[in-house]
C-alpha atoms as a PDB file:
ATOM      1  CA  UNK A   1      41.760  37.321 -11.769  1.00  0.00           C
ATOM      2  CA  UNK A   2      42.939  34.215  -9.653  1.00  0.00           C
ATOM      3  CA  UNK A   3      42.038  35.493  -6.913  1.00  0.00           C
ATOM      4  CA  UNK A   4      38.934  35.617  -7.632  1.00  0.00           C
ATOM      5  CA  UNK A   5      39.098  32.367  -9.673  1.00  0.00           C
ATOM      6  CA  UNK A   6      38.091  30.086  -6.145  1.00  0.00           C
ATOM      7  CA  UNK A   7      35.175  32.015  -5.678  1.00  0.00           C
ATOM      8  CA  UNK A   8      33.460  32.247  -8.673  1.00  0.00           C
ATOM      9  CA  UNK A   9      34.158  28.134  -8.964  1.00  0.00           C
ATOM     10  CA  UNK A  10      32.581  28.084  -5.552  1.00  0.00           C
ATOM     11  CA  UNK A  11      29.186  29.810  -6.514  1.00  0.00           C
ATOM     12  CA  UNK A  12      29.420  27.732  -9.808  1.00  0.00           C
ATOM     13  CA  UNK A  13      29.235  24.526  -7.726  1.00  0.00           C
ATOM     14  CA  UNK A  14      26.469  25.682  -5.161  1.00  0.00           C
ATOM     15  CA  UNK A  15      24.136  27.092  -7.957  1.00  0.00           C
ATOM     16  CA  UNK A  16      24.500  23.639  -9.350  1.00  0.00           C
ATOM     17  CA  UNK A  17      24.178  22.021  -5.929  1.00  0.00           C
ATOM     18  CA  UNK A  18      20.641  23.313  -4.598  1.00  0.00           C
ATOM     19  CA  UNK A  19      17.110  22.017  -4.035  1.00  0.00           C
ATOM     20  CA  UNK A  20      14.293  22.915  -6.544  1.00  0.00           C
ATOM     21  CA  UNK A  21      10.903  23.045  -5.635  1.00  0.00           C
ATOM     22  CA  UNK A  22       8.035  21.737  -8.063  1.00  0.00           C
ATOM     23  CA  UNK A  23       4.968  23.866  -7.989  1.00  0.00           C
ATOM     24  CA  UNK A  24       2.822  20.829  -9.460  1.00  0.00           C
ATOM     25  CA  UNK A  25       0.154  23.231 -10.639  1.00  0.00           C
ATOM     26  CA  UNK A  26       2.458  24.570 -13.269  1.00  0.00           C
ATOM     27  CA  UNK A  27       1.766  21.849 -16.217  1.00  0.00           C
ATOM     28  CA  UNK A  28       5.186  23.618 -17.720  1.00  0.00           C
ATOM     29  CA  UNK A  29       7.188  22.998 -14.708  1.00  0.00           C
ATOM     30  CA  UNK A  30       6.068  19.338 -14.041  1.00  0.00           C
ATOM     31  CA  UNK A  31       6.991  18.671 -18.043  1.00  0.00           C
ATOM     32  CA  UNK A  32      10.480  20.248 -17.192  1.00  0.00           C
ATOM     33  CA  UNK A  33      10.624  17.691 -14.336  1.00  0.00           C
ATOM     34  CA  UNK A  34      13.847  15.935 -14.462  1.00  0.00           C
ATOM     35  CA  UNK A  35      12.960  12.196 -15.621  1.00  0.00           C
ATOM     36  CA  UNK A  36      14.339   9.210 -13.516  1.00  0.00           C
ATOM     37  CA  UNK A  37      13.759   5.579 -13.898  1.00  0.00           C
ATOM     38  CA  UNK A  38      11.667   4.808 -10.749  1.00  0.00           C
ATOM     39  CA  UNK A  39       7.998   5.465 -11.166  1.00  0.00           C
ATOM     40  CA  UNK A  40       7.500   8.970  -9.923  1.00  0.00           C
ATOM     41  CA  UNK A  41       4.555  11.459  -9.557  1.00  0.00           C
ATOM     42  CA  UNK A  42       3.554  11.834 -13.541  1.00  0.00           C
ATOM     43  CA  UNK A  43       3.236   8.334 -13.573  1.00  0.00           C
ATOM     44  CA  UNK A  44       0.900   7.578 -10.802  1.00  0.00           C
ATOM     45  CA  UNK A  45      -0.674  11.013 -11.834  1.00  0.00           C
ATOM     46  CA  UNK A  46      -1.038   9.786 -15.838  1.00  0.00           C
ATOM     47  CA  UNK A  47      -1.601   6.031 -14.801  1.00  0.00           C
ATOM     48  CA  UNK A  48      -4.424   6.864 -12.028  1.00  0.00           C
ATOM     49  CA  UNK A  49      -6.694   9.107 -14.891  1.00  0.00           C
ATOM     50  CA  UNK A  50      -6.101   6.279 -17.483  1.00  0.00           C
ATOM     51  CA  UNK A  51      -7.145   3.437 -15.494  1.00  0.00           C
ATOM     52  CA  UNK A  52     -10.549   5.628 -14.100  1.00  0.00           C
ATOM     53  CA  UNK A  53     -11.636   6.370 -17.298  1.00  0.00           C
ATOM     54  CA  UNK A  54     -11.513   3.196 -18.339  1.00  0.00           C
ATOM     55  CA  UNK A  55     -13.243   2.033 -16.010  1.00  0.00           C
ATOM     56  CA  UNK A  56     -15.900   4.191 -16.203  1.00  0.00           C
ATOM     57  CA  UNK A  57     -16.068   4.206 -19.910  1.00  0.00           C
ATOM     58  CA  UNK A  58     -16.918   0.649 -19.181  1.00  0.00           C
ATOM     59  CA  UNK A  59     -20.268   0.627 -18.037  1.00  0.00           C
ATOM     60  CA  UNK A  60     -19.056  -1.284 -15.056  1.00  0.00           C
ATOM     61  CA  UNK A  61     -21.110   0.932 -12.418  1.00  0.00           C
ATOM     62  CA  UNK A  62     -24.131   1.212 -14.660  1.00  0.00           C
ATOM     63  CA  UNK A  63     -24.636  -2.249 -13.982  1.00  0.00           C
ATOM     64  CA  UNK A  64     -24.330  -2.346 -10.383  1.00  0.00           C
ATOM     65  CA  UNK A  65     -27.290  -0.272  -8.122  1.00  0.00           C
ATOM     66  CA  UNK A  66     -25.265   1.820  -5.734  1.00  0.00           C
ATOM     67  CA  UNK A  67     -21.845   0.876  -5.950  1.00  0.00           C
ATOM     68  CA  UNK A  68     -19.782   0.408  -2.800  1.00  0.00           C
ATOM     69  CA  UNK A  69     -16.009  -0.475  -3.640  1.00  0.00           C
ATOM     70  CA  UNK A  70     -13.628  -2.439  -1.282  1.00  0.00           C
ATOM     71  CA  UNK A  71     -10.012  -1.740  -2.279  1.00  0.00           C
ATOM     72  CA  UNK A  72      -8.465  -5.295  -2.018  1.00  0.00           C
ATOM     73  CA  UNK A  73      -4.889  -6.273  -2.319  1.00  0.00           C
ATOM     74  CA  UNK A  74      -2.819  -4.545  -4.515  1.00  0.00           C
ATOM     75  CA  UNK A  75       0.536  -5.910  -4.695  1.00  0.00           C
ATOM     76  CA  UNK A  76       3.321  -4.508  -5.496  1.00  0.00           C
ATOM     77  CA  UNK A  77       6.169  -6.463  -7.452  1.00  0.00           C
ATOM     78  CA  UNK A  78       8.285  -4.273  -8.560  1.00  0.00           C
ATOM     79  CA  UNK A  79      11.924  -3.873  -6.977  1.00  0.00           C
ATOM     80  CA  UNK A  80      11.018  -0.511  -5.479  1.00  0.00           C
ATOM     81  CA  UNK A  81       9.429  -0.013  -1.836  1.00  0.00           C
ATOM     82  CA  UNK A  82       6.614   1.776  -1.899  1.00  0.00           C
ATOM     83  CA  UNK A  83       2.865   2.274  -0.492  1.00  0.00           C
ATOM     84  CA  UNK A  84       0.033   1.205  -3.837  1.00  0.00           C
ATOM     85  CA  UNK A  85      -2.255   3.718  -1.779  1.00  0.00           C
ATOM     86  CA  UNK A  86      -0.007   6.435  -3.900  1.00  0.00           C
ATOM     87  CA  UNK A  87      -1.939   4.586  -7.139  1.00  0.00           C
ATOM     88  CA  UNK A  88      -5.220   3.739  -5.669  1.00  0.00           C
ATOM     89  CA  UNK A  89      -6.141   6.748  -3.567  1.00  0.00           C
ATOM     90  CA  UNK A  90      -6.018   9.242  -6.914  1.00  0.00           C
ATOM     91  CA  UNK A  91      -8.394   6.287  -8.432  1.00  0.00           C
ATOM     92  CA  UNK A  92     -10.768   6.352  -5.471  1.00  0.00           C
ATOM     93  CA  UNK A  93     -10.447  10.305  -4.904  1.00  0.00           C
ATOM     94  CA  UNK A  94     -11.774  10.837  -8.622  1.00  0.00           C
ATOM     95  CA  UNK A  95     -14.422   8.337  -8.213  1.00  0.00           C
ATOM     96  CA  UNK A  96     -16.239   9.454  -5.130  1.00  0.00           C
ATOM     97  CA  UNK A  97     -15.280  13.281  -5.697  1.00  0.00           C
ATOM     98  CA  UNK A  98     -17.210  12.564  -8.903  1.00  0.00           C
ATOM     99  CA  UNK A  99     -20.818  10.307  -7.289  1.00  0.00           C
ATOM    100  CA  UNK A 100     -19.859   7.579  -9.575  1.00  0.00           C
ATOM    101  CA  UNK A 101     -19.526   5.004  -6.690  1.00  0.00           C
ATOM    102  CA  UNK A 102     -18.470   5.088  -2.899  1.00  0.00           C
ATOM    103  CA  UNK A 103     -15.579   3.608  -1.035  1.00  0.00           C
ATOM    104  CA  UNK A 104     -15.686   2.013   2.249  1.00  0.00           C
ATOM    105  CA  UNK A 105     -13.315   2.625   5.068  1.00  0.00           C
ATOM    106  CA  UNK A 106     -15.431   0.392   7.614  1.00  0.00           C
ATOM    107  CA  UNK A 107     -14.889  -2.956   5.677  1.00  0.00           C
ATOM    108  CA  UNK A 108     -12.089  -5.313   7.642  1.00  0.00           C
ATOM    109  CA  UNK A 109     -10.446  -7.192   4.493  1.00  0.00           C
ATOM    110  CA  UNK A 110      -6.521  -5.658   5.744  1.00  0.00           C
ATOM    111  CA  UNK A 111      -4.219  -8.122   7.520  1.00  0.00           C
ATOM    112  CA  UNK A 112      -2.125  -6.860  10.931  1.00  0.00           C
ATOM    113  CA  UNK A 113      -0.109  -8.567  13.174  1.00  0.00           C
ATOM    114  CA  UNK A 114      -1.490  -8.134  17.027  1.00  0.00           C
ATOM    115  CA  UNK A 115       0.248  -9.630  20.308  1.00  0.00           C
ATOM    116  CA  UNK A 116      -2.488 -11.743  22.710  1.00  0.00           C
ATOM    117  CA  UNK A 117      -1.069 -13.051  26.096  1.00  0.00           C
ATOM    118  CA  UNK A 118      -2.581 -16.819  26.767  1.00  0.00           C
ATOM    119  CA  UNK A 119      -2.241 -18.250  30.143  1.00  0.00           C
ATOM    120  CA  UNK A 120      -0.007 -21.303  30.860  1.00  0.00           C
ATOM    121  CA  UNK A 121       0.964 -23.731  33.537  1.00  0.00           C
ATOM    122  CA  UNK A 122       3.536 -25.675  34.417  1.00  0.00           C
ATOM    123  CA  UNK A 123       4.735 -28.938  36.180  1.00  0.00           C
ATOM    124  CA  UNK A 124       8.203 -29.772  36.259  1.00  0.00           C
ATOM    125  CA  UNK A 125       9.102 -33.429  38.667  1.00  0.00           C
ATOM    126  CA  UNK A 126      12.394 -34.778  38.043  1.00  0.00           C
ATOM    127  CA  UNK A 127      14.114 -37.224  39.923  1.00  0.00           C
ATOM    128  CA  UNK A 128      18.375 -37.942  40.331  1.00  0.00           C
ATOM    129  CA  UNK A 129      19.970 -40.802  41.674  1.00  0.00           C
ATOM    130  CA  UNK A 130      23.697 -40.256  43.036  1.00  0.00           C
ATOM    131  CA  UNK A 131      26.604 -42.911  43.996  1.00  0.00           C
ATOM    132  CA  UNK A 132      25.121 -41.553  47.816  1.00  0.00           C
ATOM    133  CA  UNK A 133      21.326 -41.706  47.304  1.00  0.00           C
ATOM    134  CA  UNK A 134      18.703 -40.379  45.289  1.00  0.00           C
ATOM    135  CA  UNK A 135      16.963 -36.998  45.635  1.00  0.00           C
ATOM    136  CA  UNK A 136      13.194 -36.241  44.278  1.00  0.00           C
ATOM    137  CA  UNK A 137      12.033 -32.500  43.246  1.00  0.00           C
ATOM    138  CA  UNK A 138       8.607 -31.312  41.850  1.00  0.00           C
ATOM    139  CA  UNK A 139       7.802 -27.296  40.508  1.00  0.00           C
ATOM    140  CA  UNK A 140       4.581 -26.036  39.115  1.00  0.00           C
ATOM    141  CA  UNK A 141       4.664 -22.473  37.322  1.00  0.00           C
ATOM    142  CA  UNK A 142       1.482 -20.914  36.291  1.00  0.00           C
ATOM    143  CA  UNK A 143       1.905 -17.449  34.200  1.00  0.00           C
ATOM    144  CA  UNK A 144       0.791 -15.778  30.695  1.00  0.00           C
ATOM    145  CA  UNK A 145       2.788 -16.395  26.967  1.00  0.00           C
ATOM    146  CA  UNK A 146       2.802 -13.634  24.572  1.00  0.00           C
ATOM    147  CA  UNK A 147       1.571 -15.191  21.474  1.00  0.00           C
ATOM    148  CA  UNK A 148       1.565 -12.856  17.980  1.00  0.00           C
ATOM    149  CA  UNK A 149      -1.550 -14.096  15.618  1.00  0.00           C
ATOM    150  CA  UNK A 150      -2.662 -12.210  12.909  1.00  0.00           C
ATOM    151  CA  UNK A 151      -6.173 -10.185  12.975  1.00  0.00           C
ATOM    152  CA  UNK A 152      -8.823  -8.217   9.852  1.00  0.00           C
ATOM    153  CA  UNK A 153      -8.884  -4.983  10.682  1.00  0.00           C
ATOM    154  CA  UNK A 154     -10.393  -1.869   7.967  1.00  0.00           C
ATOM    155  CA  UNK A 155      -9.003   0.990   6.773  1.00  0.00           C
ATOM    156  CA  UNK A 156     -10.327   2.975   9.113  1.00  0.00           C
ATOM    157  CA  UNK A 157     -11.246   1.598  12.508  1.00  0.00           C
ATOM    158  CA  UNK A 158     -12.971   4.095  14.239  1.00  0.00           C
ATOM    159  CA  UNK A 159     -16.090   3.048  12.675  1.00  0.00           C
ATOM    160  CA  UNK A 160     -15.907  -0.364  14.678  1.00  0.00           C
ATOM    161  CA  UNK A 161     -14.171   0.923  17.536  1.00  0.00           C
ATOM    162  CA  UNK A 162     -17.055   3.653  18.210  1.00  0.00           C
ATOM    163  CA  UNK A 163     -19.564   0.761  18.083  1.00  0.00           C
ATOM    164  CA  UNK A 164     -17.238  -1.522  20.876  1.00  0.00           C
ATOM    165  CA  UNK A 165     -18.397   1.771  23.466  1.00  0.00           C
ATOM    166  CA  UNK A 166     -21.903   0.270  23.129  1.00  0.00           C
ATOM    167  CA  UNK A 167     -23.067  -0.737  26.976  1.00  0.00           C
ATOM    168  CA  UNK A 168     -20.209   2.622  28.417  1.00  0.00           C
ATOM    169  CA  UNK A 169     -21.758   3.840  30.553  1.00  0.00           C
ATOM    170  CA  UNK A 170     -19.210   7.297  29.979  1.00  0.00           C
ATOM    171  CA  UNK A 171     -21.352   7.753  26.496  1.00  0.00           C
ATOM    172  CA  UNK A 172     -24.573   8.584  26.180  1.00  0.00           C
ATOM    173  CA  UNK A 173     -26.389   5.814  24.062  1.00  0.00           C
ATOM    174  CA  UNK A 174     -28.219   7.835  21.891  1.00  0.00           C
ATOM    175  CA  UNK A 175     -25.088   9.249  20.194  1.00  0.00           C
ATOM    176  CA  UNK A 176     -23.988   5.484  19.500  1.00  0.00           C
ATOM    177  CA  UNK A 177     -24.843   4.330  16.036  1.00  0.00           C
ATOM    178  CA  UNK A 178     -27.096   1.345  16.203  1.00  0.00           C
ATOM    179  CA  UNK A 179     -26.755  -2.043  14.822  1.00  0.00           C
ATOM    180  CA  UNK A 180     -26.945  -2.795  10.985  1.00  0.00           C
ATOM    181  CA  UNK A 181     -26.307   0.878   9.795  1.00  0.00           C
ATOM    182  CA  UNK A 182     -23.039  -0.517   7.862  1.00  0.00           C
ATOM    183  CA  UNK A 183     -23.161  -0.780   4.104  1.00  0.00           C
ATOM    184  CA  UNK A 184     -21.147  -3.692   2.699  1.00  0.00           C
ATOM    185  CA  UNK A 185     -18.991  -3.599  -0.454  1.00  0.00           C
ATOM    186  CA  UNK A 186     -20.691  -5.207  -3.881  1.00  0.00           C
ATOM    187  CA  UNK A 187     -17.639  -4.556  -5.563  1.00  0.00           C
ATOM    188  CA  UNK A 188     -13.600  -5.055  -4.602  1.00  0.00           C
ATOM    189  CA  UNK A 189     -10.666  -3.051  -6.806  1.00  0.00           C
ATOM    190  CA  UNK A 190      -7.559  -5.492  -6.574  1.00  0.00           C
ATOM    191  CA  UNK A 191      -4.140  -5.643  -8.649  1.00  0.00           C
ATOM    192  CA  UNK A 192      -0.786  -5.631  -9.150  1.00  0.00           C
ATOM    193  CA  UNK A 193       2.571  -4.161 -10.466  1.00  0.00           C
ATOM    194  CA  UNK A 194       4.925  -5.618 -12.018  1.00  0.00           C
ATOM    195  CA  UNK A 195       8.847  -4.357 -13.218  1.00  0.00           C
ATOM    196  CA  UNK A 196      10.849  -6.274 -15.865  1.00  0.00           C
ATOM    197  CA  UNK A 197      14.496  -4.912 -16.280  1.00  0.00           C
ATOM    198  CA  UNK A 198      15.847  -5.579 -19.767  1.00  0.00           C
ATOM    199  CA  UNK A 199      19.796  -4.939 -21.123  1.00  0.00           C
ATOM    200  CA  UNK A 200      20.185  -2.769 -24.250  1.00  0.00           C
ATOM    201  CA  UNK A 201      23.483  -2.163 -26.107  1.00  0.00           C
ATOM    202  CA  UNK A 202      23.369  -0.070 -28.812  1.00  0.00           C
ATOM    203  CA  UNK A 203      27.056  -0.491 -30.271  1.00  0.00           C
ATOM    204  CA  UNK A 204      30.634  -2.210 -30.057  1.00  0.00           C
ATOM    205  CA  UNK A 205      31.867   0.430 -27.313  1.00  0.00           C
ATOM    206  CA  UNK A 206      28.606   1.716 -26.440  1.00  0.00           C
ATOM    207  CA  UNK A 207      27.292   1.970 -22.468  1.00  0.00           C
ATOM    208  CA  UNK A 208      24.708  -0.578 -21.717  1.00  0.00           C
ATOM    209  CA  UNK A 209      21.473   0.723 -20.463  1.00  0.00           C
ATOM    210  CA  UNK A 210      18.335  -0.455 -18.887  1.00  0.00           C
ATOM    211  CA  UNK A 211      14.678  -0.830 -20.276  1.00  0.00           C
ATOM    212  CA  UNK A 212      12.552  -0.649 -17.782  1.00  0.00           C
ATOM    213  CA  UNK A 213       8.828  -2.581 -18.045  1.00  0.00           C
ATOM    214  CA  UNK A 214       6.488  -1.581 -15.509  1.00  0.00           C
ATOM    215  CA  UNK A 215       2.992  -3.069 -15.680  1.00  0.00           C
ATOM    216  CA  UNK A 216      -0.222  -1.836 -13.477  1.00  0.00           C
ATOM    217  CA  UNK A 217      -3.032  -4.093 -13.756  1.00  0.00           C
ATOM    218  CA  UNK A 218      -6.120  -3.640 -12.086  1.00  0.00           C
ATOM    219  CA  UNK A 219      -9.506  -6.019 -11.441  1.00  0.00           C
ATOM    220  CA  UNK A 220     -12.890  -4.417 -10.801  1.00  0.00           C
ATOM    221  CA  UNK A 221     -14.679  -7.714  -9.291  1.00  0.00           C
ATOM    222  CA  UNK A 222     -18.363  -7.929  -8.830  1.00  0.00           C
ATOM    223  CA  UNK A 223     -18.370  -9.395  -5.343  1.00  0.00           C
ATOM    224  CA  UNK A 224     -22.062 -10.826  -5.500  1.00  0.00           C
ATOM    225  CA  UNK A 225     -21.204 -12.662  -8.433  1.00  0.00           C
ATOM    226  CA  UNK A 226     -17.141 -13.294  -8.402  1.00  0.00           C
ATOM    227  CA  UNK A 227     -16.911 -12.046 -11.786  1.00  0.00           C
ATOM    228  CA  UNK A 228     -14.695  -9.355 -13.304  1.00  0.00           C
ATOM    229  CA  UNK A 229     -16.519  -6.821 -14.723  1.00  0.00           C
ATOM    230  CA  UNK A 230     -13.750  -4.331 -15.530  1.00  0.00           C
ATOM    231  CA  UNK A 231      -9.890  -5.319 -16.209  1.00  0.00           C
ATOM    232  CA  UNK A 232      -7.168  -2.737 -17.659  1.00  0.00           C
ATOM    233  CA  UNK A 233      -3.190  -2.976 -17.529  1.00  0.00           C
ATOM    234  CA  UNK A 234      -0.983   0.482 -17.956  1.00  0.00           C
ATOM    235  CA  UNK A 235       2.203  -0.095 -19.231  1.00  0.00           C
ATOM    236  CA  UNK A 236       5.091   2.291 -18.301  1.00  0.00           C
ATOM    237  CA  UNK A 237       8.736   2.166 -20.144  1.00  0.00           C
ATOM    238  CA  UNK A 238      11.786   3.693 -19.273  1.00  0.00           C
ATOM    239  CA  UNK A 239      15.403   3.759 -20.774  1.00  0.00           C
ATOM    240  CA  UNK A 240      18.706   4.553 -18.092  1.00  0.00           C
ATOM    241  CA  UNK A 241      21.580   3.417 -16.675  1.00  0.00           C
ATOM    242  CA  UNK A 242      20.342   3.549 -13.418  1.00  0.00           C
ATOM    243  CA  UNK A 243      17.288   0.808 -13.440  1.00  0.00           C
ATOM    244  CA  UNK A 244      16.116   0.308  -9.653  1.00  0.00           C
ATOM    245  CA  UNK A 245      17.324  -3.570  -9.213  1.00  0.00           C
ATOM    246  CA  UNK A 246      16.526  -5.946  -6.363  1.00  0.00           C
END
């Protein structure tokens, strides 16, 4: 029976050691999931049908003709690194999947960072005097600085970049949309989430564990106006000992 003592310890360990996949149309199986303290795909999943039916139990787009939505800014504030698209793209799916309003791509509200080269010149005349004389020398440089400015760009920037092959002569005009075809936003989703880490003891000799507070707010904005006309905030608690800190 030692012998075989190694080997059956070894098979122990791998069955314990390997990778589980989640078939996340088994509503049994995602339950089962094993729960961790970092906000994780039933979260977003819950979180993201919450906040749309609230806001369409609002009466928000009844109000508006034709809603267009801009996603804005939605920062995140938390101490974890991730994209708020994970959020706001089940949010937008649902609502255009569903007629209630439309979401443009074409609008250029996102910041990037672009490189632009600006031309320079130079004169450089500089004289020295010596214990034997004096010398004079002049330079002029002429040449380009790479300079790094930020630029509005959209989503998705084919729609503009399509319209900058207006006057190629490699494309036949007809196929090139024409001017004032684009439909502008009368409404802009923005937000933010927030974490708040909070120590719990329990007893004398007890482990101390972490509550974590994790707030998503949202804003539905009537752009023509500036008003909100549809606010909601989804809170999200946890209890570990392994809170995700700064």
């Amino acid at each position: 029976m030692k012998k075989f003592l190694p080997v059956a310890l070894c098979v122990t360990l791998c069955a314990c050691g390997g990778t589980r996949v989640v078939d996340l149309d088994n509503e049994r199986e995602v339950a089962s999931m094993q729960n961790v303290m970092e906000l994780e795909y039933r979260d977003w999943t819950d979180t993201a049908e919450t906040m749309t039916k609230s806001m369409v139990n609002s009466g928000a787009f009844t109000k508006i003709k034709d809603p267009v939505i801009a996603i804005g800014n939605i920062e995140n504030d938390t101490m974890q690194r991730f994209d708020t698209d994970i959020l706001t793209k089940k949010i937008r799916t649902t609502l255009v999947n569903s007629g209630t309003a439309q979401v443009t791509t074409a609008f250029q509200n996102k910041k990037t960072t672009d490189t632009g080269y600006v031309p320079v010149s130079a004169r450089v005349d500089s004289a020295k005097v010596g214990p034997y004389g004096a010398s004079v020398s002049s330079a002029k440089a002429d040449g380009f600085v790479a300079v790094e400015y930020e630029k509005n760009v959209s989503e998705d920037e084919t729609t503009h970049q399509v319209r900058d092959t207006r006057g190629n002569p490699e494309y036949d005009a007809s196929t090139i949309v024409g001017q004032g075809t684009l439909v502008a936003p009368n409404l802009s989703l923005s937000g933010k989430m927030i974490q708040r880490n909070i120590k719990l003891q329990s007893g004398w000799f007890s482990n101390v564990d972490t509550r974590v507070e994790y707030y998503l707010q949202l804003t539905l904005t009537d752009i023509k106006t500036g008003l909100s006309v549809w606010e909601d905030e989804q809170p999200i608690v946890k209890e570990g000992d392994r809170a995700p800190t700064w």
